[in-house]
C-alpha atoms as a PDB file:
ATOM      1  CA  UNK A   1     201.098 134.061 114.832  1.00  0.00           C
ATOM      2  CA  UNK A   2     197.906 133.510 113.319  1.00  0.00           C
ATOM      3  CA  UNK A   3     197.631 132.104 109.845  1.00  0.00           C
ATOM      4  CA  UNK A   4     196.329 135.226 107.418  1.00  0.00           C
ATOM      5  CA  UNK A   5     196.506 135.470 103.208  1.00  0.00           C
ATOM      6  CA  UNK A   6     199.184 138.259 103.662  1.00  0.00           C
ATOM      7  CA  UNK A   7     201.933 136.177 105.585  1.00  0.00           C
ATOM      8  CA  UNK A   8     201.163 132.930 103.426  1.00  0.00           C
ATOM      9  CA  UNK A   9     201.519 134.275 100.187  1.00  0.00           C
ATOM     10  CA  UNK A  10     204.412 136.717  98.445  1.00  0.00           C
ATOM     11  CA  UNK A  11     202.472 139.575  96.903  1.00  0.00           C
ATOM     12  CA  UNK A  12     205.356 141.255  94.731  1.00  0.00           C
ATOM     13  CA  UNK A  13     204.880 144.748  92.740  1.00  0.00           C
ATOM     14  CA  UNK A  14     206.533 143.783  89.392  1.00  0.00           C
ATOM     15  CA  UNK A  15     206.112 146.972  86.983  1.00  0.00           C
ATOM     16  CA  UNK A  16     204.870 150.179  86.911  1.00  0.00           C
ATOM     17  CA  UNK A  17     201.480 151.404  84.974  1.00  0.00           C
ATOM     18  CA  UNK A  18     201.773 152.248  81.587  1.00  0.00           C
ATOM     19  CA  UNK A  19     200.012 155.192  79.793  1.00  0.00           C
ATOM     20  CA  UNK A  20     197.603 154.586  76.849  1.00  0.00           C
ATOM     21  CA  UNK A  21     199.111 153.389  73.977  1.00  0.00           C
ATOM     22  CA  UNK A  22     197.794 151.245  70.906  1.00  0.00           C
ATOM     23  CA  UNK A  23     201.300 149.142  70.613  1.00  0.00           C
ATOM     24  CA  UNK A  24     202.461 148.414  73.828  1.00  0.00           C
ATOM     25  CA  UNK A  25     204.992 145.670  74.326  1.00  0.00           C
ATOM     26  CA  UNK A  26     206.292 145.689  78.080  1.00  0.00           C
ATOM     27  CA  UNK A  27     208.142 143.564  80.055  1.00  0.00           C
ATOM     28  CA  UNK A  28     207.903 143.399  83.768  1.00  0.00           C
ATOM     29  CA  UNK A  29     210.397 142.511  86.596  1.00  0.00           C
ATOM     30  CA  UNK A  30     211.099 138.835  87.055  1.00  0.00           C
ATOM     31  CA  UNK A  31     210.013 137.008  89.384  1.00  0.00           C
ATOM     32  CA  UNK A  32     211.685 134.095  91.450  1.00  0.00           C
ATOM     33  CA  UNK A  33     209.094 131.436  92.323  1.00  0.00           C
ATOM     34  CA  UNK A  34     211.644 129.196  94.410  1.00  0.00           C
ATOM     35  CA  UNK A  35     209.693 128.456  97.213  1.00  0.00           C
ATOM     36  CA  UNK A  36     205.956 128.460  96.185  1.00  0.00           C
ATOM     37  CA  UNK A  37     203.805 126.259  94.581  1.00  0.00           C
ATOM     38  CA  UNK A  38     202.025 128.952  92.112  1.00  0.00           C
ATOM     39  CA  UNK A  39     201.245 132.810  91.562  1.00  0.00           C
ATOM     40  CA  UNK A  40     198.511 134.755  90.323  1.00  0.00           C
ATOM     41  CA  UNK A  41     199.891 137.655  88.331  1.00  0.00           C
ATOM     42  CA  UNK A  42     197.447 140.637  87.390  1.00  0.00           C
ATOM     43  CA  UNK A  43     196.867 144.115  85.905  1.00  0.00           C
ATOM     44  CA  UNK A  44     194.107 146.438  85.870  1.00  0.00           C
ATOM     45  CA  UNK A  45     193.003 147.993  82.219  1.00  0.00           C
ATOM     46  CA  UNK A  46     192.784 152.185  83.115  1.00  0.00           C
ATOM     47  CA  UNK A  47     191.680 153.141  80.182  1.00  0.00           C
ATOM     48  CA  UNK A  48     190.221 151.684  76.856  1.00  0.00           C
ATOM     49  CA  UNK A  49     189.293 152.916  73.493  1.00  0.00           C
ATOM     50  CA  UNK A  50     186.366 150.752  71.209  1.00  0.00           C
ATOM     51  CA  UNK A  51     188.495 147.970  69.554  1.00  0.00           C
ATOM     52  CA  UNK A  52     191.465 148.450  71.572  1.00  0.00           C
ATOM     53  CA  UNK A  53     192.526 144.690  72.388  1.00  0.00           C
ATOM     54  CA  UNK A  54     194.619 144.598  76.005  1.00  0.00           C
ATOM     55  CA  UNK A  55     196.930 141.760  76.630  1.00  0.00           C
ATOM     56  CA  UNK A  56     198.452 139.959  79.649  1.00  0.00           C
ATOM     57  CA  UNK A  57     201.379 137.005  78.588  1.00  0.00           C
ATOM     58  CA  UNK A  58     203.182 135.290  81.307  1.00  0.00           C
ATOM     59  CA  UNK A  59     206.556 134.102  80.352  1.00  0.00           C
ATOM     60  CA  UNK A  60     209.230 131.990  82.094  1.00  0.00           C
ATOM     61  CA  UNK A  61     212.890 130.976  82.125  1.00  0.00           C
ATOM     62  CA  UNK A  62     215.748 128.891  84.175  1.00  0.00           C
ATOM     63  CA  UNK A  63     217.627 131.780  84.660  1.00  0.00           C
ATOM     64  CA  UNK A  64     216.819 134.844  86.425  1.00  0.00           C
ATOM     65  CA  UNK A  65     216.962 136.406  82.940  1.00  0.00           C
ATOM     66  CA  UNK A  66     215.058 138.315  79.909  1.00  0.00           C
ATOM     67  CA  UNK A  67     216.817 136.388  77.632  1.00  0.00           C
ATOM     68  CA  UNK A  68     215.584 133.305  76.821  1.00  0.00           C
ATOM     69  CA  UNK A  69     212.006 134.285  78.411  1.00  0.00           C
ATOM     70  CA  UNK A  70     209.089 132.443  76.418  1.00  0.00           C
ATOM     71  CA  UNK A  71     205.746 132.341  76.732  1.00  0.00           C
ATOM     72  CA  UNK A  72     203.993 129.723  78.136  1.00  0.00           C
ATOM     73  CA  UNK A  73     201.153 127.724  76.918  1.00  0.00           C
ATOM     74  CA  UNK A  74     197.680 128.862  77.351  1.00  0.00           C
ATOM     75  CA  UNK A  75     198.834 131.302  80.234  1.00  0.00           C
ATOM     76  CA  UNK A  76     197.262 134.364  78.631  1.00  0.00           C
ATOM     77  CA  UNK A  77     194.525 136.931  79.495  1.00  0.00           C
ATOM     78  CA  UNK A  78     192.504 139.062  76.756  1.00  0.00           C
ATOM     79  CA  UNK A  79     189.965 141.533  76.737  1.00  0.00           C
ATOM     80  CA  UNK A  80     188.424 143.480  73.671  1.00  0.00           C
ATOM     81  CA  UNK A  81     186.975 146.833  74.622  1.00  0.00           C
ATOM     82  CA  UNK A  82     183.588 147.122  72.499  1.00  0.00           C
ATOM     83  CA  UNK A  83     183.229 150.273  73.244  1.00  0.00           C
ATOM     84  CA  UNK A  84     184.798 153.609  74.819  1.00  0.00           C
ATOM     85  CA  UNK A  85     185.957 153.172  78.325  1.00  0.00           C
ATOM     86  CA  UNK A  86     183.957 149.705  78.850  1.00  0.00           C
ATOM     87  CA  UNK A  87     187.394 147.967  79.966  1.00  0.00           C
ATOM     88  CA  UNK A  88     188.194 150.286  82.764  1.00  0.00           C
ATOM     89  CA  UNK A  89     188.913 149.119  86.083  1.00  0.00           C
ATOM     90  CA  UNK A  90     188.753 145.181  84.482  1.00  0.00           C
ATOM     91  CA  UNK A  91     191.171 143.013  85.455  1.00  0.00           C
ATOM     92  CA  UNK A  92     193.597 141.038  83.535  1.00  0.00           C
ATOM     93  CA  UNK A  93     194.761 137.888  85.532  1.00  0.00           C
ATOM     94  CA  UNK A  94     196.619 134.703  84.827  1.00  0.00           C
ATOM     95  CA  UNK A  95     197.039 131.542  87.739  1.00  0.00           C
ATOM     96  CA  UNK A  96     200.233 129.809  86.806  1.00  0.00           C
ATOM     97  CA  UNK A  97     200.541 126.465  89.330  1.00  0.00           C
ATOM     98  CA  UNK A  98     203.636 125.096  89.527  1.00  0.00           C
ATOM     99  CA  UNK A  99     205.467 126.355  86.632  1.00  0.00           C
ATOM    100  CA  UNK A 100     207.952 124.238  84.838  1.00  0.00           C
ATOM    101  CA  UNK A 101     210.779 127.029  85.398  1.00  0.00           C
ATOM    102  CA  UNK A 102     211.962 128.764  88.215  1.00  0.00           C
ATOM    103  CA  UNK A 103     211.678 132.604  86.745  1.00  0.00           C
ATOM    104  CA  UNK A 104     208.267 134.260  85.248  1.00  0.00           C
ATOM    105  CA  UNK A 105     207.526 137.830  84.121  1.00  0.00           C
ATOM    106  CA  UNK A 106     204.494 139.015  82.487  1.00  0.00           C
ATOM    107  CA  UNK A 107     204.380 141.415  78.911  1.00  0.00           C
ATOM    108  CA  UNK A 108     201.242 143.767  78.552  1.00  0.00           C
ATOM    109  CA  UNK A 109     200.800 144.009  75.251  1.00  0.00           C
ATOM    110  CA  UNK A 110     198.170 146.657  73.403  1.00  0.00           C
ATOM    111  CA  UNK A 111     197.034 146.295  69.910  1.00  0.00           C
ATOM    112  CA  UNK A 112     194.855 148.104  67.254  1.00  0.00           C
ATOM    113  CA  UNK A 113     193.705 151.143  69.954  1.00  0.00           C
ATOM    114  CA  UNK A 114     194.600 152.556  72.841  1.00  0.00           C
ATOM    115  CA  UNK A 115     194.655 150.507  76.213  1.00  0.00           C
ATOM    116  CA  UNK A 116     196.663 151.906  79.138  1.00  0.00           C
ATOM    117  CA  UNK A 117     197.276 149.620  82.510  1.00  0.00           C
ATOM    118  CA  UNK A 118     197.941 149.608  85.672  1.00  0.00           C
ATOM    119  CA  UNK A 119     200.689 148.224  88.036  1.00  0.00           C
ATOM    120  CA  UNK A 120     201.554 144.133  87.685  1.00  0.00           C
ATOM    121  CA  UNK A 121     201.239 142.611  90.837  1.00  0.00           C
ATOM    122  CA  UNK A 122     201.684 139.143  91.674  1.00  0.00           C
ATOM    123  CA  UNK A 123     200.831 136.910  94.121  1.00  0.00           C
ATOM    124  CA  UNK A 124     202.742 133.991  95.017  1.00  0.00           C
ATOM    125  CA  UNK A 125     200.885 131.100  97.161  1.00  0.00           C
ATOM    126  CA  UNK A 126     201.570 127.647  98.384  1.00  0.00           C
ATOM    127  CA  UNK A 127     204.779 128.807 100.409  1.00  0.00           C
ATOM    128  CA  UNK A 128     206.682 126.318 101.850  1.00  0.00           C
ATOM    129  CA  UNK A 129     207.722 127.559 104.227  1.00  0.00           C
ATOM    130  CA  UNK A 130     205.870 130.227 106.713  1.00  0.00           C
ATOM    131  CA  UNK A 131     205.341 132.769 107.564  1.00  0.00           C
ATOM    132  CA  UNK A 132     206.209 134.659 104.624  1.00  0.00           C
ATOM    133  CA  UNK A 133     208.237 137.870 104.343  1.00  0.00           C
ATOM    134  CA  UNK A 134     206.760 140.665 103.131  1.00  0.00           C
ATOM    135  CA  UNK A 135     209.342 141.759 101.407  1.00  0.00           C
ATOM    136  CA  UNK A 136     207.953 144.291  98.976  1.00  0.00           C
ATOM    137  CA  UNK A 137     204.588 145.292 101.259  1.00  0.00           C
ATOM    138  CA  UNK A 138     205.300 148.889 101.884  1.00  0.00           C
ATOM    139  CA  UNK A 139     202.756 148.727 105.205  1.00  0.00           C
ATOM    140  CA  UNK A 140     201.383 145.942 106.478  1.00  0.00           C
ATOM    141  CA  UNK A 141     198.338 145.841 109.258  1.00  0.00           C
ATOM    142  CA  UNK A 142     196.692 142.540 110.407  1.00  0.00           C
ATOM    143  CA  UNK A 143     193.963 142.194 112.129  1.00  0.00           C
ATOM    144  CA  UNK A 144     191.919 139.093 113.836  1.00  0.00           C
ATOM    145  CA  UNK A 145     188.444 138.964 114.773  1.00  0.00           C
ATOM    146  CA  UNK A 146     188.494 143.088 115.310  1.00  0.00           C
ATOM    147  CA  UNK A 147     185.610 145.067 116.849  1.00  0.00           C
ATOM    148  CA  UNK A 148     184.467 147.815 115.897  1.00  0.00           C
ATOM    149  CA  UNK A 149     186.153 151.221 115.590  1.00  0.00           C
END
């Protein structure tokens, strides 16, 4: 099997999107990083309202566990829409390499007008050991060096 990004990493679907809102405060699924090296963890911003602040947090813990969760140091994304709509389809993304605890989750957080997101997805890399399940990829097509259709 040739080497590709998709059996390599662990992309993981870790929450739903969540409508508009100007207080949001929502957890996603943990995930287990036993295994890899780091993740990427991201959201898309589907809608903004001027001033509407949108924020990704990633949080971690020993145990596979919301409580006890806390934040961790400097691992947070923020945008600021400026005006209607200018935040939509941005991306909110946070690289966490080798995290100091085994668990993480992210919390999308909304303050002072409405944001609403999109699905968390994460993407675990620096497996090691390959290939990689794809656990949680619904349908998965590889191709290498393909000719035209």
């Amino acid at each position: 099997m040739s080497p590709t990004l998709l059996n390599t990493t662990g992309p993981a679907w870790l929450a739903a999107a969540v409508a508009a809102g100007a207080a949001i405060d929502d957890d996603s699924a943990i995930i287990d990083m036993a295994g890899f090296e780091g993740v990427i963890l991201m959201t898309t911003i589907e809608d903004s309202v001027a001033t509407g602040v949108a924020t990704l947090t990633v949080e971690q813990n020993a145990a596979n566990s919301s409580v006890g969760m806390a934040a961790l140091a400097g691992a947070v994304a923020t945008l600021t829409s400026a005006a209607n709509d200018d935040l939509n389809g941005q991306l909110l993304a946070v690289d966490v390499y080798r995290p100091a605890e085994r668990y993480l989750r992210v919390n999308r957080a909304s303050a002072t007008a409405l944001i609403a997101f999109g699905s968390v997805i994460a993407v675990r890399y620096g497996a090691r050991k390959l290939p990689v399940d794809a656990v949680s990829v619904g349908a998965l097509t590889s191709v290498t060096s393909p000719a035209e259709a």
